[in-house]
PDB file of N, CA and C in Angstrom:
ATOM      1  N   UNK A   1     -40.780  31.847 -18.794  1.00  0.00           N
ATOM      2  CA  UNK A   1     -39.579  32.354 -18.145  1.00  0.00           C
ATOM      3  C   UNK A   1     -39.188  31.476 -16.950  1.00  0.00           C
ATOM      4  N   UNK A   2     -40.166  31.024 -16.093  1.00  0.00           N
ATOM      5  CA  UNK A   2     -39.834  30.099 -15.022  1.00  0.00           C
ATOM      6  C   UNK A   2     -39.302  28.751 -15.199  1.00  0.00           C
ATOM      7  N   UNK A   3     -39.950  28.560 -16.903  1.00  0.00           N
ATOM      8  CA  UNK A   3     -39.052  27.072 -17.443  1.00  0.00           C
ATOM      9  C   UNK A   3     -38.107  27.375 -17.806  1.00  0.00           C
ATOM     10  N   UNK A   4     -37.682  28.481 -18.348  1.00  0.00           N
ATOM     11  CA  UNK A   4     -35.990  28.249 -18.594  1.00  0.00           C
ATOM     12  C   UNK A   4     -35.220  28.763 -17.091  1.00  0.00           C
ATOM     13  N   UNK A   5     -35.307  29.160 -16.228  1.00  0.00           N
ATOM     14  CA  UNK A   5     -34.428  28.837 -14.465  1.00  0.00           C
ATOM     15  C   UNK A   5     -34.560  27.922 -14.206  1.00  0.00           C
ATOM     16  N   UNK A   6     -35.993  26.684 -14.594  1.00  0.00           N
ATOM     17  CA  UNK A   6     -35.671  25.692 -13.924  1.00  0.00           C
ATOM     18  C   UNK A   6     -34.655  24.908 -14.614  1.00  0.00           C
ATOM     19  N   UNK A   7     -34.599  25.097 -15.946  1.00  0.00           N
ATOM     20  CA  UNK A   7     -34.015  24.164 -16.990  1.00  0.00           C
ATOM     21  C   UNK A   7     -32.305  24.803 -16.848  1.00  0.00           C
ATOM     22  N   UNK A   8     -32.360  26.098 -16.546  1.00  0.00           N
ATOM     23  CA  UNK A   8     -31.055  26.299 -16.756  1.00  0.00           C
ATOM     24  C   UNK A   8     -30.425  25.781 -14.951  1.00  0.00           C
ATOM     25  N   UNK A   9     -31.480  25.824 -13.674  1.00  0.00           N
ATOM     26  CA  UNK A   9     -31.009  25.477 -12.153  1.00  0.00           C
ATOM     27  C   UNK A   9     -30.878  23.898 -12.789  1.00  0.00           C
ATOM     28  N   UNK A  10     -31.487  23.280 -13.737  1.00  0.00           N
ATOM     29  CA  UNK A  10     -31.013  21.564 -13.520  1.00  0.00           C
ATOM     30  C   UNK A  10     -29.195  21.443 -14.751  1.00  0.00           C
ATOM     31  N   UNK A  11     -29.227  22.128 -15.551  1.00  0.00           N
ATOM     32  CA  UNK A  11     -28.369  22.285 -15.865  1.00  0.00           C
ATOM     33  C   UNK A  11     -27.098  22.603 -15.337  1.00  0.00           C
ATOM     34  N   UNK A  12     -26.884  23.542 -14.198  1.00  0.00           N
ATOM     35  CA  UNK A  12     -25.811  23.597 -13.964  1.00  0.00           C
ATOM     36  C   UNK A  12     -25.505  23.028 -12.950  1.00  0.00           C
ATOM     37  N   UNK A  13     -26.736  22.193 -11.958  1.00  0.00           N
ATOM     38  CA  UNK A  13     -26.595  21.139 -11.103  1.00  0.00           C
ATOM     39  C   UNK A  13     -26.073  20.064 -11.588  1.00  0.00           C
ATOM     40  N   UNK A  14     -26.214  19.366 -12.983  1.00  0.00           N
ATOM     41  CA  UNK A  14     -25.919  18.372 -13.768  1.00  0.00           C
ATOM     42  C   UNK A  14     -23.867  18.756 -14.018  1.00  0.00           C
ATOM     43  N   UNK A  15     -23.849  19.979 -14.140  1.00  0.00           N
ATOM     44  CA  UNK A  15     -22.898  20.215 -14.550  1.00  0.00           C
ATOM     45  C   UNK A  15     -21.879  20.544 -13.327  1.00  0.00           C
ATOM     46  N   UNK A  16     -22.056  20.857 -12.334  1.00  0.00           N
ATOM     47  CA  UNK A  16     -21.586  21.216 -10.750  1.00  0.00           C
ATOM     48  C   UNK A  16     -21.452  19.041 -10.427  1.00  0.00           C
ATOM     49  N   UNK A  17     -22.697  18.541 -10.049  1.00  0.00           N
ATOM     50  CA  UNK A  17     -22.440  17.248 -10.073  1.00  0.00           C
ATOM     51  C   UNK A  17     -21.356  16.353 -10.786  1.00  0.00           C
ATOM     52  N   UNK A  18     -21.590  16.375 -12.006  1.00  0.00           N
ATOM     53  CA  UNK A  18     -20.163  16.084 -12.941  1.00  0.00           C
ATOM     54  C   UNK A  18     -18.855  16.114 -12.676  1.00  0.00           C
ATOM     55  N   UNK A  19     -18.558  17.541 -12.408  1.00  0.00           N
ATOM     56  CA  UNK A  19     -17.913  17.647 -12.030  1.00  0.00           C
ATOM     57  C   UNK A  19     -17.046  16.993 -10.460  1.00  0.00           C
ATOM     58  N   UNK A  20     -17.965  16.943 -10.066  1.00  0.00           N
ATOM     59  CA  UNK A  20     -17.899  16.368  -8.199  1.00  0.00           C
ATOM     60  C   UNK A  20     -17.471  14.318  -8.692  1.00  0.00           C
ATOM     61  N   UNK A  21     -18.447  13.868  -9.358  1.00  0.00           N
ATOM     62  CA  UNK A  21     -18.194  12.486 -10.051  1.00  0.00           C
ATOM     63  C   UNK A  21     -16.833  12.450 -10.234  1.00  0.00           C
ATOM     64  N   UNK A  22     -16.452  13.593 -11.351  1.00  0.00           N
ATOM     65  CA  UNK A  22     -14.594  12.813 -11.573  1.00  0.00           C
ATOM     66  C   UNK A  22     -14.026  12.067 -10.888  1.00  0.00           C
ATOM     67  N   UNK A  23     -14.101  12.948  -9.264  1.00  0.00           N
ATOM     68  CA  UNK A  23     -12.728  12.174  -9.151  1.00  0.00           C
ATOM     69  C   UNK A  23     -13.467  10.606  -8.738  1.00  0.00           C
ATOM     70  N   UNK A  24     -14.772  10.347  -8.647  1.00  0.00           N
ATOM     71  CA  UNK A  24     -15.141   8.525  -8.716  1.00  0.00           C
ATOM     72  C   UNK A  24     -14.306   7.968  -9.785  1.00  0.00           C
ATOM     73  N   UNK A  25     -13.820   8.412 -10.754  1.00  0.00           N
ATOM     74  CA  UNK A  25     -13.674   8.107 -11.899  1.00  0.00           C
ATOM     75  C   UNK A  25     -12.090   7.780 -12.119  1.00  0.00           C
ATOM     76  N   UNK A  26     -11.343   8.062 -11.222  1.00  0.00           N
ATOM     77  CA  UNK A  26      -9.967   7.790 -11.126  1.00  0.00           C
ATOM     78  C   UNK A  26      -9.460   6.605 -10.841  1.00  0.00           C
ATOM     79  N   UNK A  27      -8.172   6.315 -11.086  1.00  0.00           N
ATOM     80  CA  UNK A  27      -7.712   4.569 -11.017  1.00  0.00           C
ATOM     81  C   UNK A  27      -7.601   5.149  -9.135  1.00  0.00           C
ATOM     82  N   UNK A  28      -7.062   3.596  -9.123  1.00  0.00           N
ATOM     83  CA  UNK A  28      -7.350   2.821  -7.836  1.00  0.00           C
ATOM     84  C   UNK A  28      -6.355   1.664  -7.926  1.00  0.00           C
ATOM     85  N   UNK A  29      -4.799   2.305  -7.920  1.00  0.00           N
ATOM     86  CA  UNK A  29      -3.820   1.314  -8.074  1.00  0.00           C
ATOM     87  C   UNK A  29      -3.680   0.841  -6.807  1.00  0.00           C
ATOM     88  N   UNK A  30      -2.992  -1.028  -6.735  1.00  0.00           N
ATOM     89  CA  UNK A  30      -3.172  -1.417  -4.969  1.00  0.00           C
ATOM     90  C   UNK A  30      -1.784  -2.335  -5.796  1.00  0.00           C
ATOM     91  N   UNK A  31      -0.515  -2.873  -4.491  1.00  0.00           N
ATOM     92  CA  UNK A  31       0.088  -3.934  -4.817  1.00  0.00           C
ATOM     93  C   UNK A  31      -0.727  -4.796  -4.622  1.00  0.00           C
ATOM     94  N   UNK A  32      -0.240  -6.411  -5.725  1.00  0.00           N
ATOM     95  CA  UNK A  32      -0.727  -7.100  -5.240  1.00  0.00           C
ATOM     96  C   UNK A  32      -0.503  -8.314  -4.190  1.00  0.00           C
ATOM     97  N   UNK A  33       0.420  -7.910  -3.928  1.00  0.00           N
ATOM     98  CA  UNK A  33       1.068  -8.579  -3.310  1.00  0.00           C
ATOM     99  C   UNK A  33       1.575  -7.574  -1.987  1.00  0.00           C
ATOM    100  N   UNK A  34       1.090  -7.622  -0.823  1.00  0.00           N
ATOM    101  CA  UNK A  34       1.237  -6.332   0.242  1.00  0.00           C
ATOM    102  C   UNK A  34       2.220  -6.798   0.624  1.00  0.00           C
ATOM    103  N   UNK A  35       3.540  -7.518   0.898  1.00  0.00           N
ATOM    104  CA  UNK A  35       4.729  -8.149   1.349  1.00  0.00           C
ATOM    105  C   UNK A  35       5.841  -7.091   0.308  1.00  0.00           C
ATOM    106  N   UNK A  36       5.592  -6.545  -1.247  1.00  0.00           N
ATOM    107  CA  UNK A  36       6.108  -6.102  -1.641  1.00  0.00           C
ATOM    108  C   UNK A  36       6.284  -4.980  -1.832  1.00  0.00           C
ATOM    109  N   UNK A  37       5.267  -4.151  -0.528  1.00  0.00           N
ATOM    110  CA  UNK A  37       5.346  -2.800  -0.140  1.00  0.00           C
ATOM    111  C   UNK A  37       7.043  -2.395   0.568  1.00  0.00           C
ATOM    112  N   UNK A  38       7.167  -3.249   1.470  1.00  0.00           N
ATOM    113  CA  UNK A  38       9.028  -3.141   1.986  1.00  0.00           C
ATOM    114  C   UNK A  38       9.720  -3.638   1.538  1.00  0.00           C
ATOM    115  N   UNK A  39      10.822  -3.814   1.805  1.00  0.00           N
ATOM    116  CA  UNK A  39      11.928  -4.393   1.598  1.00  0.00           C
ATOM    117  C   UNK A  39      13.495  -4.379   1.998  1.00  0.00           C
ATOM    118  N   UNK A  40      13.971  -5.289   2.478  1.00  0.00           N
ATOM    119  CA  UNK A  40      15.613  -5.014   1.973  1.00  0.00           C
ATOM    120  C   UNK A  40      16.361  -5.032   0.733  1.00  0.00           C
ATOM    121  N   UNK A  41      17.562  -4.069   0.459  1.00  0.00           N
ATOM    122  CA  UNK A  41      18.391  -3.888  -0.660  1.00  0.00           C
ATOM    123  C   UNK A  41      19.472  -4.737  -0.236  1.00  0.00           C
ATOM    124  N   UNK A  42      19.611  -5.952  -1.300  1.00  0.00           N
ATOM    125  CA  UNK A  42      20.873  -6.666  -1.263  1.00  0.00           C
ATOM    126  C   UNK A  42      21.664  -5.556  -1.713  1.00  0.00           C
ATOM    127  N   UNK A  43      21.257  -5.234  -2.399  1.00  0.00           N
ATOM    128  CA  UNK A  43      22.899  -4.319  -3.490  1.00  0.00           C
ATOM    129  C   UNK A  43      22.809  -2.825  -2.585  1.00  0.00           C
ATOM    130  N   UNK A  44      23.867  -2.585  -1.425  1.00  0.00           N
ATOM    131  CA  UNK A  44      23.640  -1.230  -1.185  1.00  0.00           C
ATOM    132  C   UNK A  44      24.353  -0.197  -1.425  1.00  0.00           C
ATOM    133  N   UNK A  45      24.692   0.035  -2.823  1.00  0.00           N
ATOM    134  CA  UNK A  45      24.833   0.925  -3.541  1.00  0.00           C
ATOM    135  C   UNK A  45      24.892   0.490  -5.184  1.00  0.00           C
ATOM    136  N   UNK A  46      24.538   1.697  -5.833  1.00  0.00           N
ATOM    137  CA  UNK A  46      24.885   1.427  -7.361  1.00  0.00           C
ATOM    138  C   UNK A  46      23.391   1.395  -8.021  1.00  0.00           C
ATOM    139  N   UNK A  47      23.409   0.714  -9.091  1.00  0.00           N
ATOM    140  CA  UNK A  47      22.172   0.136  -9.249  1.00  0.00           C
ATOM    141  C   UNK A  47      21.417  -0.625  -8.765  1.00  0.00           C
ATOM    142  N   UNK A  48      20.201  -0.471  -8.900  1.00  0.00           N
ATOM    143  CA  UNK A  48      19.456  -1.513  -7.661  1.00  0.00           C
ATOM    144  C   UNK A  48      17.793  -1.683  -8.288  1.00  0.00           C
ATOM    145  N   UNK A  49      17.208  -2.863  -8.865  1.00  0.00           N
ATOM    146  CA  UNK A  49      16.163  -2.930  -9.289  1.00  0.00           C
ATOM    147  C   UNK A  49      14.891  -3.252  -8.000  1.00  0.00           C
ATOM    148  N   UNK A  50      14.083  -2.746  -8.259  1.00  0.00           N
ATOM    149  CA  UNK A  50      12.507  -3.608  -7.299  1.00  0.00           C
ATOM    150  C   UNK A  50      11.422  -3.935  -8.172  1.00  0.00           C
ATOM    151  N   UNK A  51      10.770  -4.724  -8.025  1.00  0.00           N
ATOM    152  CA  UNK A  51       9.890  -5.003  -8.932  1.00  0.00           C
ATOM    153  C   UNK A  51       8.487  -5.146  -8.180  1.00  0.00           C
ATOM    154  N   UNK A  52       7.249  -4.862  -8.699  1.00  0.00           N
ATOM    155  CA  UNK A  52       5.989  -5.676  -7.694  1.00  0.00           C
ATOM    156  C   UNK A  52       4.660  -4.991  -9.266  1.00  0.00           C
ATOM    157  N   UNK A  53       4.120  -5.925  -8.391  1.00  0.00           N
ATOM    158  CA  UNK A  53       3.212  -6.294  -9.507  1.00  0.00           C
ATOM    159  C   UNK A  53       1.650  -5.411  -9.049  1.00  0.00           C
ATOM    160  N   UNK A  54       1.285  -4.303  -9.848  1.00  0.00           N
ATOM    161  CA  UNK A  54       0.489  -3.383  -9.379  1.00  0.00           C
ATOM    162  C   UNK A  54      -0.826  -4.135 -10.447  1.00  0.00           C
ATOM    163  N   UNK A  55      -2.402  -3.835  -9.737  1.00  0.00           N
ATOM    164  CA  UNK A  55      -3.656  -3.781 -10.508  1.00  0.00           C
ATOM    165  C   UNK A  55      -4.483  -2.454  -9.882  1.00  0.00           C
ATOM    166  N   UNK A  56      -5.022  -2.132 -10.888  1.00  0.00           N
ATOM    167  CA  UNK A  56      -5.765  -0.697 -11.024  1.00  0.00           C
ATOM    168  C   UNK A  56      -7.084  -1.347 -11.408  1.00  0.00           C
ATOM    169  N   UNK A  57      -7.861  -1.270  -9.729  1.00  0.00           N
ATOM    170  CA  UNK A  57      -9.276  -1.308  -9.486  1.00  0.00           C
ATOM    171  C   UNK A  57     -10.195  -0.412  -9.363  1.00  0.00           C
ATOM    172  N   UNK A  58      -9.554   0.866  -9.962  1.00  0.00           N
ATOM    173  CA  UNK A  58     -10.585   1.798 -10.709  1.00  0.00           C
ATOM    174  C   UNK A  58     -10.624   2.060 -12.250  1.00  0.00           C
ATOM    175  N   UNK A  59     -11.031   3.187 -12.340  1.00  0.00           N
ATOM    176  CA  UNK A  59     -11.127   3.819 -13.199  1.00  0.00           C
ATOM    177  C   UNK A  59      -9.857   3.495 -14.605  1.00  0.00           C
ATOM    178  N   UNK A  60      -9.847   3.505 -15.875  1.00  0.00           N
ATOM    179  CA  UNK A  60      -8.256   3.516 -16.561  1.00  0.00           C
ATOM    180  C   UNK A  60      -7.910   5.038 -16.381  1.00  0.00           C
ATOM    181  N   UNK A  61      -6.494   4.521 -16.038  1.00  0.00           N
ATOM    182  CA  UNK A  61      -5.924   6.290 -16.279  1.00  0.00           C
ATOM    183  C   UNK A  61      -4.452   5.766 -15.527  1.00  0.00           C
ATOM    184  N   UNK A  62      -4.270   7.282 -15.259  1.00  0.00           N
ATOM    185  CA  UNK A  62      -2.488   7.077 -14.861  1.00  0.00           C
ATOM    186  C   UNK A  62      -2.063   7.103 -13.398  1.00  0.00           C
ATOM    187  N   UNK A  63      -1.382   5.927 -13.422  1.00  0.00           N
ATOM    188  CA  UNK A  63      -0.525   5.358 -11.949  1.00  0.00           C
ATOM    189  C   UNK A  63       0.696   5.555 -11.658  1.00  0.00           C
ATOM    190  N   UNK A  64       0.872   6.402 -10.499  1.00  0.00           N
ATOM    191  CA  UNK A  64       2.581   6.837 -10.272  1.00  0.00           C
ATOM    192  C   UNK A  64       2.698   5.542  -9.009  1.00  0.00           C
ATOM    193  N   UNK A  65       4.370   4.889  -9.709  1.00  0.00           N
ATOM    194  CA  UNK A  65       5.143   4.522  -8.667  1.00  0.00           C
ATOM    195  C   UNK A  65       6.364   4.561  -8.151  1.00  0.00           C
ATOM    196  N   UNK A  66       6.208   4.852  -6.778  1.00  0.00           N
ATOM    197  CA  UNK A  66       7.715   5.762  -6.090  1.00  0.00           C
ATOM    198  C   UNK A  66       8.187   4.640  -5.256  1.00  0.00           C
ATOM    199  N   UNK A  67       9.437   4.432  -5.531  1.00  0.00           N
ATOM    200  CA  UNK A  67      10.314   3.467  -5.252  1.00  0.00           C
ATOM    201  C   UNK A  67      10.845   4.702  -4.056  1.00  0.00           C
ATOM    202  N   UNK A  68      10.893   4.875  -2.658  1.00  0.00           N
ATOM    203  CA  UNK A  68      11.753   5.502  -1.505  1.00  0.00           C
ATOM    204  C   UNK A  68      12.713   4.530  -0.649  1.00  0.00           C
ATOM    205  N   UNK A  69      13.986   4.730  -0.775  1.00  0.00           N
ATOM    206  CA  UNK A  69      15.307   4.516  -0.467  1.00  0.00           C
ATOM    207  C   UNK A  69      15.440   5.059   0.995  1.00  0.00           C
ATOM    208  N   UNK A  70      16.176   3.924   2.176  1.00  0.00           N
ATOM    209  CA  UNK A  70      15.849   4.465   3.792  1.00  0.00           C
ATOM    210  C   UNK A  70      17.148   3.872   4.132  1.00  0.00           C
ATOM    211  N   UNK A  71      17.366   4.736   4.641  1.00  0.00           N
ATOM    212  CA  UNK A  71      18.979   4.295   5.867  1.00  0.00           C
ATOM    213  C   UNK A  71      18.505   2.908   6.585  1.00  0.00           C
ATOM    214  N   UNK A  72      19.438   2.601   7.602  1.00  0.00           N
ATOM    215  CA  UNK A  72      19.169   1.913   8.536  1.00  0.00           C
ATOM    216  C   UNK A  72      17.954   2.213   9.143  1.00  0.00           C
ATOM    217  N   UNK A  73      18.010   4.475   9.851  1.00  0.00           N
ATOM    218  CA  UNK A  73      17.580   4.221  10.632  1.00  0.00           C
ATOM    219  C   UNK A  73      15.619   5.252   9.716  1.00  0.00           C
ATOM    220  N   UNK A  74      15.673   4.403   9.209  1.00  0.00           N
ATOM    221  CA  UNK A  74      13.955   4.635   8.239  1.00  0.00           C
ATOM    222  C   UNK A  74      14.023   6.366   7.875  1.00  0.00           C
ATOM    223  N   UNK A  75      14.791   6.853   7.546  1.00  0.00           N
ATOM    224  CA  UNK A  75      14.913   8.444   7.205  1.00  0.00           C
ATOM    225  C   UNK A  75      15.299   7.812   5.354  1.00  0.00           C
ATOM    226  N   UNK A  76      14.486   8.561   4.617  1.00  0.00           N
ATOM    227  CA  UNK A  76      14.506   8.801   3.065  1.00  0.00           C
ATOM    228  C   UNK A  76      15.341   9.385   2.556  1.00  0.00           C
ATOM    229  N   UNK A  77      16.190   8.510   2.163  1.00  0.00           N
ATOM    230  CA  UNK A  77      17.627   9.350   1.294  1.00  0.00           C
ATOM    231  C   UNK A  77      17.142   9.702   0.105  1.00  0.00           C
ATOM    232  N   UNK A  78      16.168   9.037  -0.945  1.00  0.00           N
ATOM    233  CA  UNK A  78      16.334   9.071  -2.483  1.00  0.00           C
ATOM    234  C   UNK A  78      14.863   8.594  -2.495  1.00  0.00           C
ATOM    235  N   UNK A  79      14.200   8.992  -3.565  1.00  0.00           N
ATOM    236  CA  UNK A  79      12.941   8.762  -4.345  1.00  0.00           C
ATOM    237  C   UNK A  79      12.754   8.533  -5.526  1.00  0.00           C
ATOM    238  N   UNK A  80      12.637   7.505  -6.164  1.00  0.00           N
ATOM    239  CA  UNK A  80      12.416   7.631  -7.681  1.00  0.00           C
ATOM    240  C   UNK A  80      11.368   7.061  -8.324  1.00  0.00           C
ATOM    241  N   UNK A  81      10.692   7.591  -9.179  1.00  0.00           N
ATOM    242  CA  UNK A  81       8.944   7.511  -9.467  1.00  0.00           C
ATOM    243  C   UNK A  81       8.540   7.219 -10.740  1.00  0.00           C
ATOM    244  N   UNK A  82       8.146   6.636 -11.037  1.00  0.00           N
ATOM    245  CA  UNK A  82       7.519   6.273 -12.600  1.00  0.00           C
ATOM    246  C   UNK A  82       6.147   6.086 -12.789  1.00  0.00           C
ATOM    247  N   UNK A  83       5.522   7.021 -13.952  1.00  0.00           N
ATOM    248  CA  UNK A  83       4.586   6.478 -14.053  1.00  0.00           C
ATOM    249  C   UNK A  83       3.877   6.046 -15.351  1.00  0.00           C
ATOM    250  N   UNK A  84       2.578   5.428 -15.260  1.00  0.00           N
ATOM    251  CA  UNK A  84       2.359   4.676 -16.296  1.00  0.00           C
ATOM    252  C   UNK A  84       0.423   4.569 -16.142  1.00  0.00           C
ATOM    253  N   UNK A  85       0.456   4.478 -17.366  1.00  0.00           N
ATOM    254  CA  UNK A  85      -1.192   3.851 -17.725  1.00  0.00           C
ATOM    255  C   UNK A  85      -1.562   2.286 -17.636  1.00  0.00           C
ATOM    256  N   UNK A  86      -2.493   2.475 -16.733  1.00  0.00           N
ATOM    257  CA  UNK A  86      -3.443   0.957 -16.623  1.00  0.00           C
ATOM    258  C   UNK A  86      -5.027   1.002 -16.825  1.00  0.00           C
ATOM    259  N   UNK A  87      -5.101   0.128 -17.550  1.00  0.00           N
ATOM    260  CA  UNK A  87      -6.667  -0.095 -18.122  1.00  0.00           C
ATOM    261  C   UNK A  87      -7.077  -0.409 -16.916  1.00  0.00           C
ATOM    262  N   UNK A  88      -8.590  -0.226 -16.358  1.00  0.00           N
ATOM    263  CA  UNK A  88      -9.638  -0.890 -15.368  1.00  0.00           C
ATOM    264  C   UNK A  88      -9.686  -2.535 -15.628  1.00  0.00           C
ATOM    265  N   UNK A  89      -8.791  -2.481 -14.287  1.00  0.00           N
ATOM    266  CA  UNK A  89      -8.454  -4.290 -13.451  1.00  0.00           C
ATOM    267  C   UNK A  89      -7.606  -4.906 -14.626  1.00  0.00           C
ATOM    268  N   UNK A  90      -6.370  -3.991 -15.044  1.00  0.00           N
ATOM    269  CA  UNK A  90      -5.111  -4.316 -15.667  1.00  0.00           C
ATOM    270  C   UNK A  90      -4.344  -4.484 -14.552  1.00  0.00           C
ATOM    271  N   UNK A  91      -3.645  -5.604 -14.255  1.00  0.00           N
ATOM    272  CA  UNK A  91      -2.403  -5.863 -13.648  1.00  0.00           C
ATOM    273  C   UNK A  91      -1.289  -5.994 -14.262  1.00  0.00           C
ATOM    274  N   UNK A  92      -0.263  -5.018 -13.625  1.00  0.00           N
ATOM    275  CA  UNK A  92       1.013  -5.257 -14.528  1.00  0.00           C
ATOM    276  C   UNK A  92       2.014  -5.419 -13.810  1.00  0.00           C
ATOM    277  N   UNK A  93       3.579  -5.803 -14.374  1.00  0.00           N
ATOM    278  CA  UNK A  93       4.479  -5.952 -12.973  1.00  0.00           C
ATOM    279  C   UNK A  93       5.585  -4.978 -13.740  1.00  0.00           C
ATOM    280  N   UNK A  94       5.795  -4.237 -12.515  1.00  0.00           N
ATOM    281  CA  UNK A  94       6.155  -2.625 -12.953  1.00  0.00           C
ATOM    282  C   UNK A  94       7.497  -3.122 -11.992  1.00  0.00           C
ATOM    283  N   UNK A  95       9.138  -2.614 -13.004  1.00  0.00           N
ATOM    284  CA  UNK A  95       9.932  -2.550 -12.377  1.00  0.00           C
ATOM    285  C   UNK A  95      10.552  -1.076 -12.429  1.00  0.00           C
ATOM    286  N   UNK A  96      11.687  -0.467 -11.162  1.00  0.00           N
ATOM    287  CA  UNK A  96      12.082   0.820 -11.123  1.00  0.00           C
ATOM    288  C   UNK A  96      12.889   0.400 -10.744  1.00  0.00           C
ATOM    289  N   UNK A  97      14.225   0.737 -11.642  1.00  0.00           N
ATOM    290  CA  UNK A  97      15.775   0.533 -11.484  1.00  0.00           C
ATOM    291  C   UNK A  97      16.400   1.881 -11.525  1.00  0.00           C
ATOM    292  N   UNK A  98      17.244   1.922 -10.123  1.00  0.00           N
ATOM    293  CA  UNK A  98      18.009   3.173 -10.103  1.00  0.00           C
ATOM    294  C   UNK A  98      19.116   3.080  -9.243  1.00  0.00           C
ATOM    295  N   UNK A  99      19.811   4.090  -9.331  1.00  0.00           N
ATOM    296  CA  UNK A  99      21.513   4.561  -8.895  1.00  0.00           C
ATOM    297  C   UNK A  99      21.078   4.808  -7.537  1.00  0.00           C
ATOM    298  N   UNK A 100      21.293   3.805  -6.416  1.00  0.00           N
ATOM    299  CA  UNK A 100      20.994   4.160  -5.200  1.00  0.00           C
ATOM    300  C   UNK A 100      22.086   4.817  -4.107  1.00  0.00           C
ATOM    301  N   UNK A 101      21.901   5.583  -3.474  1.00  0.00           N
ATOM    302  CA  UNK A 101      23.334   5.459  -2.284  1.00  0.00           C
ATOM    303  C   UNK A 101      24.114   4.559  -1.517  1.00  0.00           C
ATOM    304  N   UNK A 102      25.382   4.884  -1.080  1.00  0.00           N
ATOM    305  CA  UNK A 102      25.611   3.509  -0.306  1.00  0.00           C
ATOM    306  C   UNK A 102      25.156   3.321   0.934  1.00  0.00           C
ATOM    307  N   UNK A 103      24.070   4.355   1.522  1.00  0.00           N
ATOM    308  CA  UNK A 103      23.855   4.601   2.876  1.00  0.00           C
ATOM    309  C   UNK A 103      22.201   3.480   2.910  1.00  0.00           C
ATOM    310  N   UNK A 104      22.320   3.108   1.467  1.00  0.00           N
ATOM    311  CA  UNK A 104      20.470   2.797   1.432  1.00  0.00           C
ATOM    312  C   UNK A 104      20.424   1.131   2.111  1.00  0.00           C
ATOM    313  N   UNK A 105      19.531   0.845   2.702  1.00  0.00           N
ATOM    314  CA  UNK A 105      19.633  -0.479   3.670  1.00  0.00           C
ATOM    315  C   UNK A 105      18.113  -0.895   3.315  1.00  0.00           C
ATOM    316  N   UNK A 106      16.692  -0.286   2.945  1.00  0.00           N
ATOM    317  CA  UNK A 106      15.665  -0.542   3.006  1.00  0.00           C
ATOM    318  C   UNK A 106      15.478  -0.059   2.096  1.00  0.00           C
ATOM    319  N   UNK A 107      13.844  -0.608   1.697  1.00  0.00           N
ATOM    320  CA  UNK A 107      12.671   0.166   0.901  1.00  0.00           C
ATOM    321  C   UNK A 107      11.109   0.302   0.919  1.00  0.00           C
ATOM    322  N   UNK A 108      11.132   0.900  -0.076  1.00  0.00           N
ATOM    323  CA  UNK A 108       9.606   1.223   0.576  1.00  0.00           C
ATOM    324  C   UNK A 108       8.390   1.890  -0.908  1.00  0.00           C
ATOM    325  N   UNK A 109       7.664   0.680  -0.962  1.00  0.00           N
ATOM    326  CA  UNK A 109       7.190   1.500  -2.674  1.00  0.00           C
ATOM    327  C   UNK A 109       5.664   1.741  -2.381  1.00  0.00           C
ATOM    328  N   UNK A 110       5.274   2.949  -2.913  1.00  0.00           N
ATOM    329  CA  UNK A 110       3.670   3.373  -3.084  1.00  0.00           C
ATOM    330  C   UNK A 110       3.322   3.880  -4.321  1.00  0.00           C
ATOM    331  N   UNK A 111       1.937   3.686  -4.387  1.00  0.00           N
ATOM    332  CA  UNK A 111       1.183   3.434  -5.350  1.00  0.00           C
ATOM    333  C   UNK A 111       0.049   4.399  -5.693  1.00  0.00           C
ATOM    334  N   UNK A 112      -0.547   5.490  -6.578  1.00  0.00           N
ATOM    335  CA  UNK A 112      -1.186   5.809  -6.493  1.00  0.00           C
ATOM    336  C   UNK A 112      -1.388   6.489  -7.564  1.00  0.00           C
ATOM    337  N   UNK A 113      -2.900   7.347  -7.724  1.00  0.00           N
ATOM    338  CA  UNK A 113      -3.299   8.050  -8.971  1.00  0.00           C
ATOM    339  C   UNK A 113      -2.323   8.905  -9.414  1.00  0.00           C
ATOM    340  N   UNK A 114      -2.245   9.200 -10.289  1.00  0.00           N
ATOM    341  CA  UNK A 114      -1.591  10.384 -10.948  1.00  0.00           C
ATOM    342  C   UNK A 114      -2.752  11.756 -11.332  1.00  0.00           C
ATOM    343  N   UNK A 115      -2.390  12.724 -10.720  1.00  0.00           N
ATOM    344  CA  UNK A 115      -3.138  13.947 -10.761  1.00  0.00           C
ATOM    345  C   UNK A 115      -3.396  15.039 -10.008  1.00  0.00           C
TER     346      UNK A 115
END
């Protein structure tokens, strides 16, 4: 009887632990290029593309990226987000094209797990 508490106390430690691991197990999207975290918008209004080139130094799984749209004075008019799957230490160059305001003067893109 005392071997099955111990067997069932390592069991659900194994299984409590596991659980705690996941999130090690998640991507780890970074630009690669840190210059292409900001930006100015030539085009300030209408359509308007950004592009930057993301690698996922974790885990494979899914990477959201949010393209945020800023006045002059750095206040967030618009957000627009895409996301996508990258294999472990896949680099890809991810573009997000959208209908911006005419008030938009800057930008500003981040990177991160999806979940």
């Amino acid at each position: 009887m005392a071997d099955r508490k111990i067997l069932l106390g390592i069991l659900i430690a194994v299984v409590i632990a596991s659980g705690c691991v996941q999130g090690l197990r998640d991507p780890d999207p970074v630009l690669v290029n840190p210059g292409e975290r900001n930006g100015t918008l030539d085009i300030l209004q209408g359509e308007t593309s950004v592009s930057a080139d993301v690698r996922n130094e974790g885990y494979a799984g899914g990477v959201r990226i949010t393209l945020s749209v800023l006045n002059s004075n750095g206040t967030v008019l618009e957000e627009f987000d895409r996301s996508i799957s990258l294999d472990q230490n896949e680099t890809r160059r991810i573009t997000i094209t959208a209908n911006v305001s005419e008030n938009a003067r800057n930008y500003r893109l981040r990177v991160e797990p999806v979940g």
